[in-house]
Protein backbone atom coordinates (compact mmCIF):
# COMPACT_ATOMS: atom_id res chain seq x y z
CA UNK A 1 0.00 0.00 0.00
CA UNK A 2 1.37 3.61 -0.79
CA UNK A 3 1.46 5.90 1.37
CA UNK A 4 -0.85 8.86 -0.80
CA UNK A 5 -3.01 6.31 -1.42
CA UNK A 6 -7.07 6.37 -0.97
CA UNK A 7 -7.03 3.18 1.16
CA UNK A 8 -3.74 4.42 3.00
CA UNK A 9 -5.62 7.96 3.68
CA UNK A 10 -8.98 6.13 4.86
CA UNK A 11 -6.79 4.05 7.86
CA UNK A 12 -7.11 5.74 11.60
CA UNK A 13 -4.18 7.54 12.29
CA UNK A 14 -2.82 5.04 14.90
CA UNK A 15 -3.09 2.54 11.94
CA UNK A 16 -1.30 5.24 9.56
CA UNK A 17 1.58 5.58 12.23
CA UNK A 18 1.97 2.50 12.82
CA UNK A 19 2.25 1.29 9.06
CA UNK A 20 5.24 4.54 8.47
CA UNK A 21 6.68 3.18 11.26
CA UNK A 22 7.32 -0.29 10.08
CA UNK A 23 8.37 1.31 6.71
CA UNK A 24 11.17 2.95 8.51
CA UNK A 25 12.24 0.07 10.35
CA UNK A 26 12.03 -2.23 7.12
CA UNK A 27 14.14 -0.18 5.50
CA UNK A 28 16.42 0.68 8.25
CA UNK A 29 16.97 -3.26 8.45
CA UNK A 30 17.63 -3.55 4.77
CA UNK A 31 20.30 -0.61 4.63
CA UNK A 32 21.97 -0.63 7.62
CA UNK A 33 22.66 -5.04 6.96
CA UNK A 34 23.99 -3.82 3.59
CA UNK A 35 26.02 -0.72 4.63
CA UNK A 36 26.43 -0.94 8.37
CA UNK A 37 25.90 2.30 10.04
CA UNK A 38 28.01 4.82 9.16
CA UNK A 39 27.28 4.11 5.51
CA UNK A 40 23.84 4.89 5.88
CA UNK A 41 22.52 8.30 5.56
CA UNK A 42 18.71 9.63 7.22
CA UNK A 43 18.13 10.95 3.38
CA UNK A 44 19.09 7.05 1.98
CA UNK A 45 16.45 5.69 4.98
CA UNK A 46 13.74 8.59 3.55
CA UNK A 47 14.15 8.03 0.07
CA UNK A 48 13.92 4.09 0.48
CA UNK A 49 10.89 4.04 2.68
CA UNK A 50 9.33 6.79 0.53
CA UNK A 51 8.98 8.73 3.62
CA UNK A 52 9.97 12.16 3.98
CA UNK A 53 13.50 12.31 6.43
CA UNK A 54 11.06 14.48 9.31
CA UNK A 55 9.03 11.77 9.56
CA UNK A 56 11.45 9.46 10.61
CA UNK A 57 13.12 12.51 13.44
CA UNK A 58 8.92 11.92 14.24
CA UNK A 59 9.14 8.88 14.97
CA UNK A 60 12.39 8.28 15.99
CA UNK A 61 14.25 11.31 16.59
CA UNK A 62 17.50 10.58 15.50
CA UNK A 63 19.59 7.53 13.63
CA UNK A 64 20.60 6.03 16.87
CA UNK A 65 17.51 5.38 18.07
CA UNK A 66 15.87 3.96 14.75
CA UNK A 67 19.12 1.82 14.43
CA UNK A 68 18.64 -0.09 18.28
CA UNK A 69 14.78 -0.38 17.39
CA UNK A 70 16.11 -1.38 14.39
CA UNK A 71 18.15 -4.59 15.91
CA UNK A 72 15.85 -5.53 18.53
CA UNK A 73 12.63 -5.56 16.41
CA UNK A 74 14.21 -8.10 14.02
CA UNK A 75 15.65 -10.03 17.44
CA UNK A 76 12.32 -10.20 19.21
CA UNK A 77 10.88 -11.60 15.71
CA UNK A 78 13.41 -14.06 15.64
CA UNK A 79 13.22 -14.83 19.41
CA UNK A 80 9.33 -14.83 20.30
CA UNK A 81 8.23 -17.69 18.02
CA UNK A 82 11.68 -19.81 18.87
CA UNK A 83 10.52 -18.87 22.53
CA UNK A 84 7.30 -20.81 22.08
CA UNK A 85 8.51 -23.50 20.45
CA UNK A 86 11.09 -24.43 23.40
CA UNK A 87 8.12 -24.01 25.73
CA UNK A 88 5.67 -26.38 24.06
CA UNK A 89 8.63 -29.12 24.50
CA UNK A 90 7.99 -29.36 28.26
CA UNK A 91 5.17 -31.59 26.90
CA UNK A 92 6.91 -33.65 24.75
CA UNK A 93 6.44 -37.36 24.03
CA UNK A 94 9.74 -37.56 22.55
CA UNK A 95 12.74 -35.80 23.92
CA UNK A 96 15.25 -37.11 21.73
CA UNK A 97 13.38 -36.27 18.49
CA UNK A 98 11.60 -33.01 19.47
CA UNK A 99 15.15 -31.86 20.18
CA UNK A 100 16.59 -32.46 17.38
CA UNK A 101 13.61 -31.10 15.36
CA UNK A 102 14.04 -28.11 17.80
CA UNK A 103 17.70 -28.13 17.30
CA UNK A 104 17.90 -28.37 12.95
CA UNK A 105 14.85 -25.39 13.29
CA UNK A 106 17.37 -23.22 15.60
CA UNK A 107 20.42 -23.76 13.70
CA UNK A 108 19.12 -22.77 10.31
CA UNK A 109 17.09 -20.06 11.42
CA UNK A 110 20.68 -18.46 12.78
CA UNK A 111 22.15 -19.27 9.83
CA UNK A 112 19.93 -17.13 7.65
CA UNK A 113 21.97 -14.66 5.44
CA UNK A 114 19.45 -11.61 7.64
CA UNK A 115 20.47 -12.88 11.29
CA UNK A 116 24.38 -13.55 10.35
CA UNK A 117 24.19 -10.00 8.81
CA UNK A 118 22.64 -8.66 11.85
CA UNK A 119 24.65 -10.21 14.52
CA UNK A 120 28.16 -9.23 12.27
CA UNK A 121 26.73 -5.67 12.03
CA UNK A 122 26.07 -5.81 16.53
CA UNK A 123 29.32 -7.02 17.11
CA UNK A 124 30.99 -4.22 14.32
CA UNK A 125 29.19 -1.66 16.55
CA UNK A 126 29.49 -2.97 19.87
CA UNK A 127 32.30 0.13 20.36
CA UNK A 128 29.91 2.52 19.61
CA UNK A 129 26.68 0.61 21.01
CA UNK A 130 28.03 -1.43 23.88
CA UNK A 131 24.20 -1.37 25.38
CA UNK A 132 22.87 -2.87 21.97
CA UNK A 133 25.14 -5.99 22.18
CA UNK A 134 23.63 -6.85 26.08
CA UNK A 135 20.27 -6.67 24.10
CA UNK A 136 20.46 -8.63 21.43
CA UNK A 137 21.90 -11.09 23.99
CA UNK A 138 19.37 -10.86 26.38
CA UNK A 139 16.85 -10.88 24.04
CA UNK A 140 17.78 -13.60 21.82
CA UNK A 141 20.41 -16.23 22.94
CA UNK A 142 19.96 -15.69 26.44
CA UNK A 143 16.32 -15.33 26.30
CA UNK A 144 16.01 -19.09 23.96
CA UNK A 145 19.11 -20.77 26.87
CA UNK A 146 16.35 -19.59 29.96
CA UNK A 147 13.20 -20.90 28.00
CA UNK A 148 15.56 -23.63 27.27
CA UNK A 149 16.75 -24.31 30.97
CA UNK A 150 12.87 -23.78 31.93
CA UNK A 151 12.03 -26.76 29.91
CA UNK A 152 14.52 -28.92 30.82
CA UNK A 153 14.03 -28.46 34.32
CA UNK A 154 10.46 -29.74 33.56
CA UNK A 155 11.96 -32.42 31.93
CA UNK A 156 14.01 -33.18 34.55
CA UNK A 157 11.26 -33.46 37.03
CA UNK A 158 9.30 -36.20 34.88
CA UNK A 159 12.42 -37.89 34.78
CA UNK A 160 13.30 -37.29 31.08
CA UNK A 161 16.60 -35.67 31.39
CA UNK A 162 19.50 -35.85 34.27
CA UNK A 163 21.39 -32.56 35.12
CA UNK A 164 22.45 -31.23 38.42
CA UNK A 165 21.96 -27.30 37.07
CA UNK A 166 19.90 -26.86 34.44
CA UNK A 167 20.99 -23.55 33.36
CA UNK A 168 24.36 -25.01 32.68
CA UNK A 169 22.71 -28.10 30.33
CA UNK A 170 20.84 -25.28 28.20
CA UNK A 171 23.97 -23.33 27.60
CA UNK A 172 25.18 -26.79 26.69
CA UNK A 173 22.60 -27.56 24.63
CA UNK A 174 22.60 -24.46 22.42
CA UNK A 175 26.42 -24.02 21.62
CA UNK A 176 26.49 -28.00 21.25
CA UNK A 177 24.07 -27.35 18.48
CA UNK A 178 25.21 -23.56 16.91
CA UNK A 179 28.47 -23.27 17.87
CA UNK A 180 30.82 -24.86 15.05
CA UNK A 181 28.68 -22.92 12.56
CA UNK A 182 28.53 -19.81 13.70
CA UNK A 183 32.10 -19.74 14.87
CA UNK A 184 32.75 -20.89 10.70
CA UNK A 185 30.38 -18.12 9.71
CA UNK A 186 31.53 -15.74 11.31
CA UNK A 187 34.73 -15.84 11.41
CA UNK A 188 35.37 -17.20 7.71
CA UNK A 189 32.33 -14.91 6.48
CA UNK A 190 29.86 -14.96 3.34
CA UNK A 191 30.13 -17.46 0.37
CA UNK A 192 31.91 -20.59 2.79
CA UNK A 193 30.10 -23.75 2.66
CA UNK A 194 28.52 -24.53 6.41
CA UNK A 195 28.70 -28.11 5.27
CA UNK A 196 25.30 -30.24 6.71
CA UNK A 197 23.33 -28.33 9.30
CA UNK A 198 21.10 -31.30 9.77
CA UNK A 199 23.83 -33.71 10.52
CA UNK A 200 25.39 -31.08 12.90
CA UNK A 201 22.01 -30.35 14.68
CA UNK A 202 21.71 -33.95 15.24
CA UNK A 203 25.13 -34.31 16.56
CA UNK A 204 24.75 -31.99 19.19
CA UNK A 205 21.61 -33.45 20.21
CA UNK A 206 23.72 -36.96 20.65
CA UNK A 207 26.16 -34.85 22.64
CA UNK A 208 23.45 -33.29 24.75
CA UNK A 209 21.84 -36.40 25.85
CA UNK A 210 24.84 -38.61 26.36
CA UNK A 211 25.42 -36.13 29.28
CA UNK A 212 22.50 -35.38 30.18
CA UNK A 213 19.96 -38.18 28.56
CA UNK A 214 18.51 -41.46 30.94
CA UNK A 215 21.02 -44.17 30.78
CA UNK A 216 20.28 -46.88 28.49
């Protein structure tokens, strides 16, 4: 929908906001992943979201501020549904196999071109941001490892799963599964093959429950 539109013009202005505001942030997202910060300009942001550039002060009132909303919109949109899914395995009727659903759903979601760009763009600006990086942890990997240790502690207590702290097992858990691929990608950046992100879910699942699994 335009923006000078009839159908735009006809929306409550809450509704009219709210849909400039996402423009901004969409295209906030798509330059500042392509050009990092510094390279992007308030009159770049205006011309791509076809808004004018005192709209977005409006709404944001300066680039800093539309660049952290920026990073934590497209965390907690990550995060919230990954969130869910880690709390709907408390019921499980299969731990081995809902984890390693869980853990091949995880690893390829953070091995999305978007979310590698994002997290190589937090940790570029972490100088300049240092709050931002404490966010996107807190909000993403550290929110998924306490859903994570929630549910295993649930586990534990219907005797599924053995662990003495289960905040410990969920760190575990989650660098068992993403670590060797993230460390690859971002360290050895775009273009390398991440080899099979099934098999490597599935081995850290193996790992995981040889610890922390019943006995046989």
């Amino acid at each position: 929908m335009s923006f000078d539109d009839e159908e735009y013009a006809a929306l409550p202005e809450d509704r009219r906001w709210a849909r400039k505001h996402r423009a901004i942030v969409d295209a906030a997202a798509t330059l500042f992943l392509e050009r990092g910060y510094l390279g992007t300009s308030m009159d770049d942001l205006a011309t791509l979201a076809r808004i004018s550039k005192q709209t977005i002060y409006k709404h944001f009132g300066d680039k800093e501020s539309l660049f952290i909303e920026m990073v934590t919109t497209i965390v907690d949109e990550i995060s919230d549904p990954v969130h869910e899914e880690v709390l709907a395995l408390q019921d499980t009727g299969d731990v081995e196999a809902d984890l390693r659903d869980l853990a091949r759903r995880q690893l390829a979601g953070v091995m999305t071109p978007r979310l590698l760009a994002l997290r190589r763009l937090v940790i570029g600006e972490a100088g300049r941001f240092p709050e931002l990086g404490r966010a996107f942890y807190e909000r993403g990997p550290g929110r998924t490892i306490a859903s994570l240790a929630a549910t295993f502690e649930r586990l534990g207590a219907r005797g599924e799963l053995i662990a003495d702290d289960y905040a410990t097992a969920a760190a575990h858990f989650n660098w068992l599964v993403m670590s060797a691929a993230i460390n690859r990608a971002m360290l050895l950046g775009p273009g390398t093959s991440w080899g099979d992100l099934d098999q490597q879910a599935d081995d850290g699942v193996r790992a995981f429950l040889a610890v922390y699994g019943l006995p046989d």
